[in-house]
N, C-alpha and C. Protein backbone atom coordinates (compact mmCIF):
# COMPACT_ATOMS: atom_id res chain seq x y z
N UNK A 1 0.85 -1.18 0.00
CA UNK A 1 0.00 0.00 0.00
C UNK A 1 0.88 1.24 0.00
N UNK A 2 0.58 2.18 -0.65
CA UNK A 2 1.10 3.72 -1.05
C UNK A 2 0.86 4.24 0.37
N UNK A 3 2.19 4.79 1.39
CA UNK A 3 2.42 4.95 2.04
C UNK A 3 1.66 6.52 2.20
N UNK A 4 2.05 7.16 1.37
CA UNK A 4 1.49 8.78 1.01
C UNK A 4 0.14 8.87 0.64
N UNK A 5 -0.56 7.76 0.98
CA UNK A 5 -2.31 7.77 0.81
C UNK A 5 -2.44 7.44 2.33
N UNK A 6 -1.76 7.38 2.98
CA UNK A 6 -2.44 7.01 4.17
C UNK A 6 -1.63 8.53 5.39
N UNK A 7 -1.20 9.28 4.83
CA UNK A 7 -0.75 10.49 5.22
C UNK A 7 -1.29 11.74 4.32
N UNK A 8 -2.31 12.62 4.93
CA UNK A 8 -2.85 13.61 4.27
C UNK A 8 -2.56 15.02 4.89
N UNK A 9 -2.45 15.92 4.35
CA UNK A 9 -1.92 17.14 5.12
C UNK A 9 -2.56 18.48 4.69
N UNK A 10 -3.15 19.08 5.25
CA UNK A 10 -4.22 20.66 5.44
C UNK A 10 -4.20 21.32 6.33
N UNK A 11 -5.06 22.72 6.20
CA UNK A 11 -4.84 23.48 7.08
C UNK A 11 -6.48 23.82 7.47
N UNK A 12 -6.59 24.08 8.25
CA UNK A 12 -7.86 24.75 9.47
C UNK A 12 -7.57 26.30 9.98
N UNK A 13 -8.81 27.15 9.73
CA UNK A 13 -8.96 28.20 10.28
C UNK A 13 -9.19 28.09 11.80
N UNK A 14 -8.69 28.62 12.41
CA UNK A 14 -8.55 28.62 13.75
C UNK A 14 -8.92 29.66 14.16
N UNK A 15 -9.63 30.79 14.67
CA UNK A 15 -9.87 32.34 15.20
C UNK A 15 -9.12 33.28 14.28
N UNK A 16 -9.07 33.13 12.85
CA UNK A 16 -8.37 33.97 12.57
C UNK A 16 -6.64 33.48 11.85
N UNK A 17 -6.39 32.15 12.72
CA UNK A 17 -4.82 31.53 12.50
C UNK A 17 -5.01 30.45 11.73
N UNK A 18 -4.27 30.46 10.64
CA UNK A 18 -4.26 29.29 9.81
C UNK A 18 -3.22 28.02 10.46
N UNK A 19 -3.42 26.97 10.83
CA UNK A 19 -3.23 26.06 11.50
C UNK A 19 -3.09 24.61 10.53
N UNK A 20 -1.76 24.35 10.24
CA UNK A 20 -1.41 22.83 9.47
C UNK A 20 -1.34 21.72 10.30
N UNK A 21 -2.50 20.94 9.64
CA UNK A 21 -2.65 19.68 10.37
C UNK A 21 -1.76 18.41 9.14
N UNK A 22 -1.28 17.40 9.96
CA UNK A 22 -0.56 16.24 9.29
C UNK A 22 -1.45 15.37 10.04
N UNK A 23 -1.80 14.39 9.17
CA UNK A 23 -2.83 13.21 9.72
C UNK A 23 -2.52 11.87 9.05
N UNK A 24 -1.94 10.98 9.81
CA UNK A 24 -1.42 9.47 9.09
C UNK A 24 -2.35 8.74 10.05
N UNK A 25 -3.00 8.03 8.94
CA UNK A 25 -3.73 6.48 9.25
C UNK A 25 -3.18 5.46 9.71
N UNK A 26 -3.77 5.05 10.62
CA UNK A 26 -2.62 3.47 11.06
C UNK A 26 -3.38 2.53 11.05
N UNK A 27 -2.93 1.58 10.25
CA UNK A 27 -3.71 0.23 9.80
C UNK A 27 -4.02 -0.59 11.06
N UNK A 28 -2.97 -0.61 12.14
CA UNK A 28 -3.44 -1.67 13.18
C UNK A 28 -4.48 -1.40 13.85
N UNK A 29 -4.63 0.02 14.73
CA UNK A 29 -5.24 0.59 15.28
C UNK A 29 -6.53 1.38 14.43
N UNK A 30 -6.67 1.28 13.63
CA UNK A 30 -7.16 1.98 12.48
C UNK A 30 -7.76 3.50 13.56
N UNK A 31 -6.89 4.05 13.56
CA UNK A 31 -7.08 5.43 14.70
C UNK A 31 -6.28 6.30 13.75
N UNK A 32 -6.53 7.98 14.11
CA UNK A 32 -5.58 8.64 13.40
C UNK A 32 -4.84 9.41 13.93
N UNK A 33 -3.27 9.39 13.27
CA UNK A 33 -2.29 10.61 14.41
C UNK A 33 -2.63 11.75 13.58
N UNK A 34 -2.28 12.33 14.14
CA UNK A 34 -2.52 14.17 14.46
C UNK A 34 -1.25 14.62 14.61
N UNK A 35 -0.77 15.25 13.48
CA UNK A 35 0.17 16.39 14.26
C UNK A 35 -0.17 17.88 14.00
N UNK A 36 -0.96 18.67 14.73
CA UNK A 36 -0.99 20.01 14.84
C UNK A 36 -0.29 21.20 14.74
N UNK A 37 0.13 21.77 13.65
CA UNK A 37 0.96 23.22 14.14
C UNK A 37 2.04 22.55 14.64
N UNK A 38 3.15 21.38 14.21
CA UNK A 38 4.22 20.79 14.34
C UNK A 38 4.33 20.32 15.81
N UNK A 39 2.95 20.72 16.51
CA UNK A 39 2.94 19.82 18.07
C UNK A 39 3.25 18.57 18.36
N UNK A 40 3.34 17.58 19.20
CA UNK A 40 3.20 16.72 19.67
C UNK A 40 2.11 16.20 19.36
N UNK A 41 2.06 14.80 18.62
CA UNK A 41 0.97 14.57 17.77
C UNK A 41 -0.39 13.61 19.17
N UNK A 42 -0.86 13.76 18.56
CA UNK A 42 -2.30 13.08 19.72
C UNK A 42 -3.09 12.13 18.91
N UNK A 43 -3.80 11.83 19.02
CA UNK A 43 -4.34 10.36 18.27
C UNK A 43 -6.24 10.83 18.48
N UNK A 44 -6.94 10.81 16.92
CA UNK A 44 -8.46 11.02 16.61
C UNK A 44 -8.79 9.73 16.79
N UNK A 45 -9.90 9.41 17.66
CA UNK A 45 -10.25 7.99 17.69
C UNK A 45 -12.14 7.91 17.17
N UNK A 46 -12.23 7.22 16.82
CA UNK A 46 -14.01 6.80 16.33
C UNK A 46 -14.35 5.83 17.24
N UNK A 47 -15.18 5.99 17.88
CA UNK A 47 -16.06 4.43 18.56
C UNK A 47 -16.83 4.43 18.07
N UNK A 48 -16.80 2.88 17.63
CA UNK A 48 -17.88 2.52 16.88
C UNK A 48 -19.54 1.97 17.15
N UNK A 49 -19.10 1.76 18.78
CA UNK A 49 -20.49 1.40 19.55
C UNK A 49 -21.35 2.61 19.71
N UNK A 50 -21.14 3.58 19.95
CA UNK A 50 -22.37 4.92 20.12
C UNK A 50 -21.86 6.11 19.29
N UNK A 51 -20.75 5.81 18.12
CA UNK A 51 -20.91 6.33 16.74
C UNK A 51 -20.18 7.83 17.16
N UNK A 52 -19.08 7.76 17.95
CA UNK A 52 -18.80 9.28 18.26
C UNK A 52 -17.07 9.61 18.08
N UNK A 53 -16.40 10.64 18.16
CA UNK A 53 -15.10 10.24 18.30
C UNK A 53 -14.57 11.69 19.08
N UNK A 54 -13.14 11.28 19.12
CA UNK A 54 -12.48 11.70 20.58
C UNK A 54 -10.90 11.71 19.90
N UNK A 55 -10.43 12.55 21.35
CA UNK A 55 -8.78 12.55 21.01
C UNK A 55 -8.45 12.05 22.36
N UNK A 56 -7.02 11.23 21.89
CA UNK A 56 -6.45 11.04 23.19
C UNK A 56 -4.76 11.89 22.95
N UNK A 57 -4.65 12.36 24.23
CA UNK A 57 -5.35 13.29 25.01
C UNK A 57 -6.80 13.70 24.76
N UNK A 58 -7.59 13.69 25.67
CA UNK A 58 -8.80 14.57 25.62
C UNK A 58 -8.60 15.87 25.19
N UNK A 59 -9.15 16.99 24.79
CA UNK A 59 -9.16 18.01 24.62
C UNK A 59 -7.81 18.63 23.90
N UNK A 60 -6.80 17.68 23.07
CA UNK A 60 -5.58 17.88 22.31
C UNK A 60 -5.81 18.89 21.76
N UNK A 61 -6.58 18.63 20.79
CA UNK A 61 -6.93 19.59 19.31
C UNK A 61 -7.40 21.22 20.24
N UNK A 62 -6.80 22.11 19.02
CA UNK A 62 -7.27 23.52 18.89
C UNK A 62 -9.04 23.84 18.19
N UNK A 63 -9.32 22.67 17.63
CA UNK A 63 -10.49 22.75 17.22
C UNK A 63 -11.60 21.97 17.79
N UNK A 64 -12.83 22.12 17.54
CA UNK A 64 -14.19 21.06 18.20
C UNK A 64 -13.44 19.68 17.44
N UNK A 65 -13.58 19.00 18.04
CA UNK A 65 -13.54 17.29 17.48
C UNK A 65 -13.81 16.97 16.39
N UNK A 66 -15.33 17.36 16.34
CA UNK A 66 -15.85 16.96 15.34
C UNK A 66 -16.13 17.47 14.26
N UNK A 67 -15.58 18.62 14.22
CA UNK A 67 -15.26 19.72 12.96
C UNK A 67 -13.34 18.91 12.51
N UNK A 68 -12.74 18.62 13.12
CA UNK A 68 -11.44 17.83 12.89
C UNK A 68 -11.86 16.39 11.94
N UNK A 69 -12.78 16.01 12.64
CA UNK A 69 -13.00 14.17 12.15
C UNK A 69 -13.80 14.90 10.81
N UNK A 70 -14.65 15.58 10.70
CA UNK A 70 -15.22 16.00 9.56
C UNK A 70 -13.89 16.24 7.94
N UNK A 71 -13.47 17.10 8.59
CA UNK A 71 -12.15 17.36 7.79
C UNK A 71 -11.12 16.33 7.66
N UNK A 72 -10.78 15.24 8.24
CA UNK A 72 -10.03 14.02 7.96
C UNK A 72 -10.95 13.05 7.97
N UNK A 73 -11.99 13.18 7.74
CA UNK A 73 -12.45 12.00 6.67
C UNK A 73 -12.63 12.96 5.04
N UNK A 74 -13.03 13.90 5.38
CA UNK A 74 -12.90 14.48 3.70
C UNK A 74 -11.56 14.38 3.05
N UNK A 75 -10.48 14.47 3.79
CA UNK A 75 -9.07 14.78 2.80
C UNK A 75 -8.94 12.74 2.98
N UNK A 76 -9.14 12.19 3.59
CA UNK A 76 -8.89 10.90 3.01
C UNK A 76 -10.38 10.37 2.11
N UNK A 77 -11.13 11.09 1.99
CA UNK A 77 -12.45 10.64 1.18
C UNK A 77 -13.04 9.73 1.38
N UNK A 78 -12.92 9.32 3.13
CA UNK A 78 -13.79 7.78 3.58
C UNK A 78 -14.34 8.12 4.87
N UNK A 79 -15.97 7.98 4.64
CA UNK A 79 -16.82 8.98 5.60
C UNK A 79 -17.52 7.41 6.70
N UNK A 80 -17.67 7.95 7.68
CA UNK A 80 -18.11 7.16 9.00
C UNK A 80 -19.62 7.55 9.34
């Protein structure tokens, strides 16, 4: 598998601050890393039992969650 399909990279308006997100898929975990504004990356997770998703760390992201998961399922084009 094409290593560079499973790594997508954009940016998010933030208050005003344009903010580059890096987002690689991981096949085992099928979870996604996050690296924010060259931060310390945090991990987008989906549960699939009550259909919701989350970061670990809690509250990582500069943005709502689910305005994030919205936007990395669009740049990988595979919706939940």
């Amino acid at each position: 598998m094409n290593a560079a399909a499973l790594t997508k990279e954009f940016d998010l308006e933030v208050e005003g601050t344009t903010i580059p997100f890096v987002v690689e898929y991981d096949l085992q975990t099928h979870s996604f890393q996050v690296s924010e504004n060259g931060k310390e990356p945090y991990r987008l997770l989906f549960n699939m039992e009550n259909k919701s998703w989350s970061t670990s760390p809690e509250g990582a992201t500069a943005v709502p969650v689910e305005e994030l998961a919205l936007k990395v399922q669009q740049s990988f084009g595979i919706f939940v």
